[in-house]
PDB file of N, CA and C in Angstrom:
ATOM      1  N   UNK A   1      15.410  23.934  80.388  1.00  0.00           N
ATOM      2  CA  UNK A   1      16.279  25.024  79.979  1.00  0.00           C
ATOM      3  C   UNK A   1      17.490  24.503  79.205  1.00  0.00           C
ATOM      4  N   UNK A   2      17.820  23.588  79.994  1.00  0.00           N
ATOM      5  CA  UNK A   2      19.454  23.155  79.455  1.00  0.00           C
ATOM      6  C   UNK A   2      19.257  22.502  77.189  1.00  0.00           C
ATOM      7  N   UNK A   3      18.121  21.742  77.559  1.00  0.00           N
ATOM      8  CA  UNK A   3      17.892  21.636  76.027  1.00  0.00           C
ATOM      9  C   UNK A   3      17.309  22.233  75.313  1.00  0.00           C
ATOM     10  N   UNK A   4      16.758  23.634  75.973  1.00  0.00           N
ATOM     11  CA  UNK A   4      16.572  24.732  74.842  1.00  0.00           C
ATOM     12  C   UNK A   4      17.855  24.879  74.161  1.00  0.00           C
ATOM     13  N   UNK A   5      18.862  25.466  75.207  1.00  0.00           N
ATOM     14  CA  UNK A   5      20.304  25.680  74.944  1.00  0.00           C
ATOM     15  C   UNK A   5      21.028  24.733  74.096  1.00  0.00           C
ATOM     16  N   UNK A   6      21.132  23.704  74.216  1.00  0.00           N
ATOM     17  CA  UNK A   6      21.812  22.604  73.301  1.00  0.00           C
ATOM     18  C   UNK A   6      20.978  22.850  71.625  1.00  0.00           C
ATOM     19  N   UNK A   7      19.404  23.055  71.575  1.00  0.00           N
ATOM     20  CA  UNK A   7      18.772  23.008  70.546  1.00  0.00           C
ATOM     21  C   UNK A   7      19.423  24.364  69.983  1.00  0.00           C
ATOM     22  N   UNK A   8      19.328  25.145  70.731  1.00  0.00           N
ATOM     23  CA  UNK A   8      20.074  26.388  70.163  1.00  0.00           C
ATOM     24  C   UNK A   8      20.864  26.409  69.730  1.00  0.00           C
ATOM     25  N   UNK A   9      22.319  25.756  69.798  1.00  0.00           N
ATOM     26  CA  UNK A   9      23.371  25.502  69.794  1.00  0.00           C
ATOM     27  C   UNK A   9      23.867  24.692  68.943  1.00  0.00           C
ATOM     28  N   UNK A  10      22.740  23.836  68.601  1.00  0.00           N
ATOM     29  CA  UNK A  10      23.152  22.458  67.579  1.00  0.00           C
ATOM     30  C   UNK A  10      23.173  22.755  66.650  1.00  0.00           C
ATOM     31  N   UNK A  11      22.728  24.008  66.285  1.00  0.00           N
ATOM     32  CA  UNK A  11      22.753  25.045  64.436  1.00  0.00           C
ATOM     33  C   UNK A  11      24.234  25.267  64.184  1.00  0.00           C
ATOM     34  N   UNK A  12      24.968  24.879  62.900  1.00  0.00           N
ATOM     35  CA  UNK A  12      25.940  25.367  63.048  1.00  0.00           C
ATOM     36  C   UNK A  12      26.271  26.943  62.811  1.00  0.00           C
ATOM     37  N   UNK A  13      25.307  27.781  62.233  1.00  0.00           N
ATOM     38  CA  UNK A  13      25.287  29.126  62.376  1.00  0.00           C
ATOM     39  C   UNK A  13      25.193  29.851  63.424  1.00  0.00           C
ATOM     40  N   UNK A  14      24.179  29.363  64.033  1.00  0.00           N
ATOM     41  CA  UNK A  14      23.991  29.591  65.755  1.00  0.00           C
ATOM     42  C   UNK A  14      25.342  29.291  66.394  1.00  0.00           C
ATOM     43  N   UNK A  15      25.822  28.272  66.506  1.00  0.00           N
ATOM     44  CA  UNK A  15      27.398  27.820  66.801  1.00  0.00           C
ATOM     45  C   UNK A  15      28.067  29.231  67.104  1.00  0.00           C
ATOM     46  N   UNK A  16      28.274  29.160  65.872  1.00  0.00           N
ATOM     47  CA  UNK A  16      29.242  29.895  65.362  1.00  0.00           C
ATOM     48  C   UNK A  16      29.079  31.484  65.710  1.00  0.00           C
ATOM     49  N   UNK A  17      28.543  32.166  65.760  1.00  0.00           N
ATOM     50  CA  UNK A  17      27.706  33.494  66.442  1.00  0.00           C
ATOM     51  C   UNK A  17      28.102  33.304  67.581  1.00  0.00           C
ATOM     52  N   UNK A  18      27.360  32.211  68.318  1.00  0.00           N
ATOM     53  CA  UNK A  18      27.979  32.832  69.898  1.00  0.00           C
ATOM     54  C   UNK A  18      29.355  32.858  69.741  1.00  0.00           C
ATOM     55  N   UNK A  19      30.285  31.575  68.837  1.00  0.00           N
ATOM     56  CA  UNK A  19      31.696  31.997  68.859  1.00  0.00           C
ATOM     57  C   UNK A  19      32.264  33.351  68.738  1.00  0.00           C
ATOM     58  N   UNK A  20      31.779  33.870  68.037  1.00  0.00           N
ATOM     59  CA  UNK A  20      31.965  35.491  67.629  1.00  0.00           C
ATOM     60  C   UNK A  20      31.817  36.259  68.910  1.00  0.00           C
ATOM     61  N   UNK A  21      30.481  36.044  69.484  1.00  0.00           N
ATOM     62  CA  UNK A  21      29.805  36.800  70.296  1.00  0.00           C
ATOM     63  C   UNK A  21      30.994  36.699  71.388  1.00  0.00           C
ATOM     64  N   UNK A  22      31.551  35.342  71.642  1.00  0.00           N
ATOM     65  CA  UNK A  22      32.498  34.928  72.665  1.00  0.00           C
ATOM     66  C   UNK A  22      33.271  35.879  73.249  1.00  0.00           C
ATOM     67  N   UNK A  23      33.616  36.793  72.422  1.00  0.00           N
ATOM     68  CA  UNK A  23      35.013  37.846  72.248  1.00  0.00           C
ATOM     69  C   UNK A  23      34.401  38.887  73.311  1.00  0.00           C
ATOM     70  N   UNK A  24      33.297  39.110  74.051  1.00  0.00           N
ATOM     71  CA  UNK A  24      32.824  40.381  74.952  1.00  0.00           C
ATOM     72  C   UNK A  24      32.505  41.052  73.906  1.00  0.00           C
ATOM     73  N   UNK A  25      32.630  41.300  72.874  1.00  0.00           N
ATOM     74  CA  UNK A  25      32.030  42.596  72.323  1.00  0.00           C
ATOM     75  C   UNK A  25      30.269  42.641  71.823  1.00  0.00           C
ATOM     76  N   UNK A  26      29.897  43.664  71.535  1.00  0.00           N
ATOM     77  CA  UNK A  26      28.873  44.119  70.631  1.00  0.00           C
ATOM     78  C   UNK A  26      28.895  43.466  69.336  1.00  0.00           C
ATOM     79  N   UNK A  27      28.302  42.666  68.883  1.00  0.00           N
ATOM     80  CA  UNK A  27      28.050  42.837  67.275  1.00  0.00           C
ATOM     81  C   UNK A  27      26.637  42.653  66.433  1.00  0.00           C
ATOM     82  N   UNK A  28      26.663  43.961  65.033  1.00  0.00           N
ATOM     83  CA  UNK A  28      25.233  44.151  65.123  1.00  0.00           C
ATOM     84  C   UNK A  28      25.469  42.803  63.638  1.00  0.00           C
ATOM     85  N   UNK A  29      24.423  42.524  63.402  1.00  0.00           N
ATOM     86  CA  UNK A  29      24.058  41.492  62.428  1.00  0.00           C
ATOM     87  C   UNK A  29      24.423  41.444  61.293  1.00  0.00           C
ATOM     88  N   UNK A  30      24.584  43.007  60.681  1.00  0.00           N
ATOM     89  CA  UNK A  30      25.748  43.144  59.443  1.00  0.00           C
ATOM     90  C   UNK A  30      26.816  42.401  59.229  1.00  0.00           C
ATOM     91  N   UNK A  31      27.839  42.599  60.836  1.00  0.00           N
ATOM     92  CA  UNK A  31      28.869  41.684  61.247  1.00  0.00           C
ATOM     93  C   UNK A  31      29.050  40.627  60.863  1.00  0.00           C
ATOM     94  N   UNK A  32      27.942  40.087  62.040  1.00  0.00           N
ATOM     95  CA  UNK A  32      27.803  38.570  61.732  1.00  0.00           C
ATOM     96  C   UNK A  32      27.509  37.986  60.864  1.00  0.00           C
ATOM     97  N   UNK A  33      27.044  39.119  59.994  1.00  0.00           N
ATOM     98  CA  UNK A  33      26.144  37.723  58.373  1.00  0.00           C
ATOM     99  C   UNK A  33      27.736  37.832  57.124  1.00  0.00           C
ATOM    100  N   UNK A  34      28.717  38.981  57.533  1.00  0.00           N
ATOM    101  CA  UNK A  34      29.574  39.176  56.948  1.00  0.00           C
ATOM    102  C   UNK A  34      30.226  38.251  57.355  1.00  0.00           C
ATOM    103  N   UNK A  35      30.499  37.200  58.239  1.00  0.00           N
ATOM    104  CA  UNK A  35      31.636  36.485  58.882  1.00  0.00           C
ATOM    105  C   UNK A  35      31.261  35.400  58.709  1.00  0.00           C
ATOM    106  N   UNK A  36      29.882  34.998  58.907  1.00  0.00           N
ATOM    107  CA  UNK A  36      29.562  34.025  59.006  1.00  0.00           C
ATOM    108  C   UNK A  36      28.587  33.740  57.248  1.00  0.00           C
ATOM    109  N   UNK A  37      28.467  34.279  56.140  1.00  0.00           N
ATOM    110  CA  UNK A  37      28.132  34.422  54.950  1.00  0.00           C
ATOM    111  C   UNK A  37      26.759  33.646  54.660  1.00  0.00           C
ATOM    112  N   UNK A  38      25.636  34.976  55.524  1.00  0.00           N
ATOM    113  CA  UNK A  38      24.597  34.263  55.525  1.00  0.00           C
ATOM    114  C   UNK A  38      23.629  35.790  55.453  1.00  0.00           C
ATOM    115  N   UNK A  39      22.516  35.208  54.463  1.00  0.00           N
ATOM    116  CA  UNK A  39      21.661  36.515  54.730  1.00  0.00           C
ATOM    117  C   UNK A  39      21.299  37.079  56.039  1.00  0.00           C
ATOM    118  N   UNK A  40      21.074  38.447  55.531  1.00  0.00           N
ATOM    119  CA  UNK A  40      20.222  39.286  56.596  1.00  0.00           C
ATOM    120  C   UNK A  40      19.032  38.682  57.566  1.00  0.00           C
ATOM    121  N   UNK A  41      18.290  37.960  56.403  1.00  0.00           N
ATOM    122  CA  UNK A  41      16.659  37.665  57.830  1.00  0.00           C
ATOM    123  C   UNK A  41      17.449  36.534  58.342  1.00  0.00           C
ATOM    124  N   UNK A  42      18.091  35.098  57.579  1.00  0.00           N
ATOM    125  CA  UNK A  42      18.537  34.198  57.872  1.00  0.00           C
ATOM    126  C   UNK A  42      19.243  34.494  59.570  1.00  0.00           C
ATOM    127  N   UNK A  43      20.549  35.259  59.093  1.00  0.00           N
ATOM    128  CA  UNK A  43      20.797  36.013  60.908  1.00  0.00           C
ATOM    129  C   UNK A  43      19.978  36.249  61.793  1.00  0.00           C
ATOM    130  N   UNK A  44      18.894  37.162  61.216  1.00  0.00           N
ATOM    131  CA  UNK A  44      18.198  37.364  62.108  1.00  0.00           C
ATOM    132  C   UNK A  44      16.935  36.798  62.888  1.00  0.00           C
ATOM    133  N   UNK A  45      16.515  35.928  62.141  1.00  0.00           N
ATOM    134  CA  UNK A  45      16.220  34.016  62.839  1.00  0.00           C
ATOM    135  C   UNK A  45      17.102  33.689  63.440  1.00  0.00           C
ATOM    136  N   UNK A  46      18.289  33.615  63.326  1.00  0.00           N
ATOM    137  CA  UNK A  46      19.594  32.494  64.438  1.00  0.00           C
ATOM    138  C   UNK A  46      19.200  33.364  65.550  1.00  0.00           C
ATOM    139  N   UNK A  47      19.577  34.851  65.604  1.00  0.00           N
ATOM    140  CA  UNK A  47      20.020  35.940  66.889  1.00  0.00           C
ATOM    141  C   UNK A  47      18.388  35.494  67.450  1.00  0.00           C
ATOM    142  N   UNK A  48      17.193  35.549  66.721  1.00  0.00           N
ATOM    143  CA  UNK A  48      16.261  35.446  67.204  1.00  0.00           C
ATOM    144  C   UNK A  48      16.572  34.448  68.275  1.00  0.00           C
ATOM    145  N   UNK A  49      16.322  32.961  67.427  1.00  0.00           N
ATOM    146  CA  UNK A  49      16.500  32.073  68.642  1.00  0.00           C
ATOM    147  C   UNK A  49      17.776  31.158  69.247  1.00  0.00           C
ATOM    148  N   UNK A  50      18.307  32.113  69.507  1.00  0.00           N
ATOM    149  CA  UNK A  50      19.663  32.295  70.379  1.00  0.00           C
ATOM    150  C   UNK A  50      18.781  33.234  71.791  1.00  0.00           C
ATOM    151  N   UNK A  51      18.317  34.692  71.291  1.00  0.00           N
ATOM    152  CA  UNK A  51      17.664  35.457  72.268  1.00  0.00           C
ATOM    153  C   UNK A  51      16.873  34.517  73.023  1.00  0.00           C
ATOM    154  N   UNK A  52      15.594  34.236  72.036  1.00  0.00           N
ATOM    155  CA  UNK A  52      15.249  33.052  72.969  1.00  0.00           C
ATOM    156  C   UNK A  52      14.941  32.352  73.805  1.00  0.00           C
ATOM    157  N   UNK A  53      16.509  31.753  73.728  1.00  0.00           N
ATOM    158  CA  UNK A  53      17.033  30.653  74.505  1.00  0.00           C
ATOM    159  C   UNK A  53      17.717  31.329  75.660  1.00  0.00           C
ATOM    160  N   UNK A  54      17.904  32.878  75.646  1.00  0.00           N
ATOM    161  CA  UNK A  54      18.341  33.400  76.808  1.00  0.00           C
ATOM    162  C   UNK A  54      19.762  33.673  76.429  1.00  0.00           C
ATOM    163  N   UNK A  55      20.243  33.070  76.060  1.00  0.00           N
ATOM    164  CA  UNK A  55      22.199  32.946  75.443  1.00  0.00           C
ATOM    165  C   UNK A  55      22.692  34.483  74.800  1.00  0.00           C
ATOM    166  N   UNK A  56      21.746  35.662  74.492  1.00  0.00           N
ATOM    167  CA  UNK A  56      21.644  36.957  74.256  1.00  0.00           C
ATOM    168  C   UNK A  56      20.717  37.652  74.269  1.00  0.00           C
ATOM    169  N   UNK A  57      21.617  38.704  74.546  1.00  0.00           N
ATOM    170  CA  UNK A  57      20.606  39.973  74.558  1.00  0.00           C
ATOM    171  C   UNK A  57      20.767  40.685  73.403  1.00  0.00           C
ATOM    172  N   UNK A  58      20.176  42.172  73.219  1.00  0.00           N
ATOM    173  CA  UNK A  58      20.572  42.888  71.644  1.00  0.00           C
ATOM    174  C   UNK A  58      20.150  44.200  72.691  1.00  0.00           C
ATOM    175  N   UNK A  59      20.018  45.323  72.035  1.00  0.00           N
ATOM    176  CA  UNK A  59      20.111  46.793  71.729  1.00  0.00           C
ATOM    177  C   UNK A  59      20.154  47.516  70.836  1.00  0.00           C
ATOM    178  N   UNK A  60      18.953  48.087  70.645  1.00  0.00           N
ATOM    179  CA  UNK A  60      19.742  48.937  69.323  1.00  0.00           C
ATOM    180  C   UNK A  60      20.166  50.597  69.085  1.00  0.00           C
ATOM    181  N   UNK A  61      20.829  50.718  68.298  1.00  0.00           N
ATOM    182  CA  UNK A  61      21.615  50.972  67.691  1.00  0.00           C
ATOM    183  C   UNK A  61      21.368  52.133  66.386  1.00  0.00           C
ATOM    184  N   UNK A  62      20.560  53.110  66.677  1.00  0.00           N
ATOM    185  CA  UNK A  62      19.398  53.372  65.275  1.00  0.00           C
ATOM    186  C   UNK A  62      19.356  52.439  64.573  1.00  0.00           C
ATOM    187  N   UNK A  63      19.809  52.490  63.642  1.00  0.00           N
ATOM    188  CA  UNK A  63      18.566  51.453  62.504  1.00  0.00           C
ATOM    189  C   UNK A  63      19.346  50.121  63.030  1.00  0.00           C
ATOM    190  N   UNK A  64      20.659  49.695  63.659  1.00  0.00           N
ATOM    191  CA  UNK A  64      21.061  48.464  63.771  1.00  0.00           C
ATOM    192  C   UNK A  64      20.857  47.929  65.288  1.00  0.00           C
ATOM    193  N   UNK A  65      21.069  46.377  65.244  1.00  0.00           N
ATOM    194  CA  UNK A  65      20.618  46.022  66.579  1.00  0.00           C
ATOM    195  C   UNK A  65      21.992  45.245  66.558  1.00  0.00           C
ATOM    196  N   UNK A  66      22.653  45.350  67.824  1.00  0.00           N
ATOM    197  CA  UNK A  66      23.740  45.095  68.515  1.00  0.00           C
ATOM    198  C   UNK A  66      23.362  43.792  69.261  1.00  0.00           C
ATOM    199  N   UNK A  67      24.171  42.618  69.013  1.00  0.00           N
ATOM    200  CA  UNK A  67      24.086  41.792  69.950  1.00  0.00           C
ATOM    201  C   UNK A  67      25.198  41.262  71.057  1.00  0.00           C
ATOM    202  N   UNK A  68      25.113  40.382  72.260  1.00  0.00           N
ATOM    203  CA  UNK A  68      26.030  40.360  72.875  1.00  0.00           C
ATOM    204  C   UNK A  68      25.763  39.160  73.602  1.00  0.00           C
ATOM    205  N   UNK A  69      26.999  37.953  74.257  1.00  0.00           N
ATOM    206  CA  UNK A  69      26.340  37.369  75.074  1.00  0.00           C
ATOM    207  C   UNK A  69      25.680  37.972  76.356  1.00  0.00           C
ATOM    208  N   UNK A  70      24.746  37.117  76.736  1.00  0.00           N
ATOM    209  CA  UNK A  70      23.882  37.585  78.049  1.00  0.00           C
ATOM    210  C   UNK A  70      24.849  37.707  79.315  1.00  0.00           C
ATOM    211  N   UNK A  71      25.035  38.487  79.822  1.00  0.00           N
ATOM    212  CA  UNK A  71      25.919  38.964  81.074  1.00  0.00           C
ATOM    213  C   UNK A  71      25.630  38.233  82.362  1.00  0.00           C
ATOM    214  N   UNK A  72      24.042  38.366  82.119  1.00  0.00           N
ATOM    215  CA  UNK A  72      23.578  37.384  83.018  1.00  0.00           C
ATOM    216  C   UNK A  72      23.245  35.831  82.985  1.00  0.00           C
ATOM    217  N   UNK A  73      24.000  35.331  82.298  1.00  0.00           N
ATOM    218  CA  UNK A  73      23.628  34.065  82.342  1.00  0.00           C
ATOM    219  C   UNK A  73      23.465  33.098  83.692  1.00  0.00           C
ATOM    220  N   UNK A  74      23.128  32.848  83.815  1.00  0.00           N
ATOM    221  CA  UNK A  74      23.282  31.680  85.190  1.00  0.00           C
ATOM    222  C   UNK A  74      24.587  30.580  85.132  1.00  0.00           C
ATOM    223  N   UNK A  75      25.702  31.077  85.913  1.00  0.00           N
ATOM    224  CA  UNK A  75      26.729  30.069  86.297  1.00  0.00           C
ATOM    225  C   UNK A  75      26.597  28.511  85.092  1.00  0.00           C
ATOM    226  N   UNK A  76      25.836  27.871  85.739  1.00  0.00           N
ATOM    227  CA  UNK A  76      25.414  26.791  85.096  1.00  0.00           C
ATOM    228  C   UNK A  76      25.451  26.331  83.545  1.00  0.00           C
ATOM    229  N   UNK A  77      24.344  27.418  83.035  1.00  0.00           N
ATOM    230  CA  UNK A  77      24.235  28.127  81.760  1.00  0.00           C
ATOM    231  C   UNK A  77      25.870  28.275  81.053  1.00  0.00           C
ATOM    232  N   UNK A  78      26.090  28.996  81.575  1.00  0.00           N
ATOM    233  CA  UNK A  78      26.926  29.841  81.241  1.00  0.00           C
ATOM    234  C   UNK A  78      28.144  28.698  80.869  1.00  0.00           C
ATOM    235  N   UNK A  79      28.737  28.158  82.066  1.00  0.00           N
ATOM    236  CA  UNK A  79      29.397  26.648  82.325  1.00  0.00           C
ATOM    237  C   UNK A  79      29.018  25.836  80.799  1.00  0.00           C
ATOM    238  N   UNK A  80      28.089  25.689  80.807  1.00  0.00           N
ATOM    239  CA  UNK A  80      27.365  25.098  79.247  1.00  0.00           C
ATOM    240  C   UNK A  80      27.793  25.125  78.103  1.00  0.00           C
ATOM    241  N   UNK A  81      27.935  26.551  77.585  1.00  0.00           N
ATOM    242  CA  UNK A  81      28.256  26.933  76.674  1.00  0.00           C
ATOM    243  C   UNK A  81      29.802  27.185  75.916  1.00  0.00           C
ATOM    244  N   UNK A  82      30.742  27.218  77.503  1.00  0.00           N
ATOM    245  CA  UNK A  82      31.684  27.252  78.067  1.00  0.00           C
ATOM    246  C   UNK A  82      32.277  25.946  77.421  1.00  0.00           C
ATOM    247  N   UNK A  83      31.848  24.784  77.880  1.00  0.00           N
ATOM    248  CA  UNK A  83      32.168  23.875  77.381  1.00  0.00           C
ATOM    249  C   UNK A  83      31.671  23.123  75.890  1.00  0.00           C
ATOM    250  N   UNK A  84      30.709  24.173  75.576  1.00  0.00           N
ATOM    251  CA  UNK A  84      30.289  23.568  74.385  1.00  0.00           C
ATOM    252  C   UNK A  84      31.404  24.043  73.229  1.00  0.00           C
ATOM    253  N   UNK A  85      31.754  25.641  73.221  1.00  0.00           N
ATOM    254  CA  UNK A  85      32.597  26.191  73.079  1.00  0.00           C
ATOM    255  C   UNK A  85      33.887  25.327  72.989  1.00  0.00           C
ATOM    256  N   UNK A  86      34.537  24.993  73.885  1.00  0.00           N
ATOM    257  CA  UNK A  86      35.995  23.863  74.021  1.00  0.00           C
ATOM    258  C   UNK A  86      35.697  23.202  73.140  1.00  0.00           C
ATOM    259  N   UNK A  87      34.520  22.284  73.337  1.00  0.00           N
ATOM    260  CA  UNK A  87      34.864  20.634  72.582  1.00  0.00           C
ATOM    261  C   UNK A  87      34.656  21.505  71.154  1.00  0.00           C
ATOM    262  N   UNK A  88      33.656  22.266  70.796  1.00  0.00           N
ATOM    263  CA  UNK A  88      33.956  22.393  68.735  1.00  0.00           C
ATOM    264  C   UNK A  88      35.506  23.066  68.800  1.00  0.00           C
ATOM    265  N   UNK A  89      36.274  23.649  69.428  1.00  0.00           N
ATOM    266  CA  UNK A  89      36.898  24.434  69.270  1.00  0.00           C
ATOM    267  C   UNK A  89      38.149  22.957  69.222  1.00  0.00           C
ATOM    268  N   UNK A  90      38.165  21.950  69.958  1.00  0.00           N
ATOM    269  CA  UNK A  90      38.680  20.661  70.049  1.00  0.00           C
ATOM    270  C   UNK A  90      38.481  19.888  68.583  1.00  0.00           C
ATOM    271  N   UNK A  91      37.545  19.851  68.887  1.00  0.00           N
ATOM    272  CA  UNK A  91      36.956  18.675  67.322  1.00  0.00           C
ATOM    273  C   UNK A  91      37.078  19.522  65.998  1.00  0.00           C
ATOM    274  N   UNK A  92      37.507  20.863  65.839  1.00  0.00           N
ATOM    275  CA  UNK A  92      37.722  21.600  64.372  1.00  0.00           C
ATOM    276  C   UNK A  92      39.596  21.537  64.196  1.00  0.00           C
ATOM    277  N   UNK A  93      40.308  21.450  65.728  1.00  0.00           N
ATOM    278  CA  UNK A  93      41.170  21.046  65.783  1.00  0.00           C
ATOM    279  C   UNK A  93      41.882  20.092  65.119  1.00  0.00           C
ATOM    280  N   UNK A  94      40.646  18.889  65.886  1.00  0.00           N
ATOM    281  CA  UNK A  94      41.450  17.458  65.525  1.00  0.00           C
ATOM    282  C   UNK A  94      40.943  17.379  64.076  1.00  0.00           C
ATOM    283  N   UNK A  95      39.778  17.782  63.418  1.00  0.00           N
ATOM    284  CA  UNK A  95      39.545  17.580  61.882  1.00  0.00           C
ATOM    285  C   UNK A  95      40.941  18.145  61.044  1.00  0.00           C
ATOM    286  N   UNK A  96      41.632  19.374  61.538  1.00  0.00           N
ATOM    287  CA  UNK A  96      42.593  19.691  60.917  1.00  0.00           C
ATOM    288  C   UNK A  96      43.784  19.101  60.302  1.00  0.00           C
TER     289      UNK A  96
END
């Protein structure tokens, strides 16, 4: 499990999404390809395997699909990402 998650994670688009996602909210893929300046299917390969990997869920939305982190993650999991989160959020720091 744990290196699905890291494989997931090691994308820097993928990265960056859950960063977004980080915030508790909903966001449908429009969002994210607006923020993160990446096509439509392209997004929707990352969200794919992000889903996955378990790290989200989606809903939709009529024609849009809403994503979010997984609520349920497992402690552990969750802990994971948590810290994966810190250190880029550290190391974009210290590049500054």
């Amino acid at each position: 499990m744990i290196l699905t998650i890291l494989s997931a994670l090691a994308e820097p688009s993928r990265l960056a999404a859950i960063r977004l996602l980080a915030d508790g909210d909903e966001h449908c893929v429009c969002e994210l390809m607006r923020a993160l300046n990446v096509t439509q299917s392209r997004m929707s390969r990352h969200m794919g395997v992000l889903k996955q990997a378990g790290l989200v869920v989606d809903r939709r939305d009529a024609q849009w699909v809403r994503y979010r982190i997984n609520p349920e993650l497992p402690p552990k999991t969750a802990a994971v990402v948590t810290a994966i989160l810190a250190a880029d959020t550290l190391s974009e720091r210290a590049a500054a």
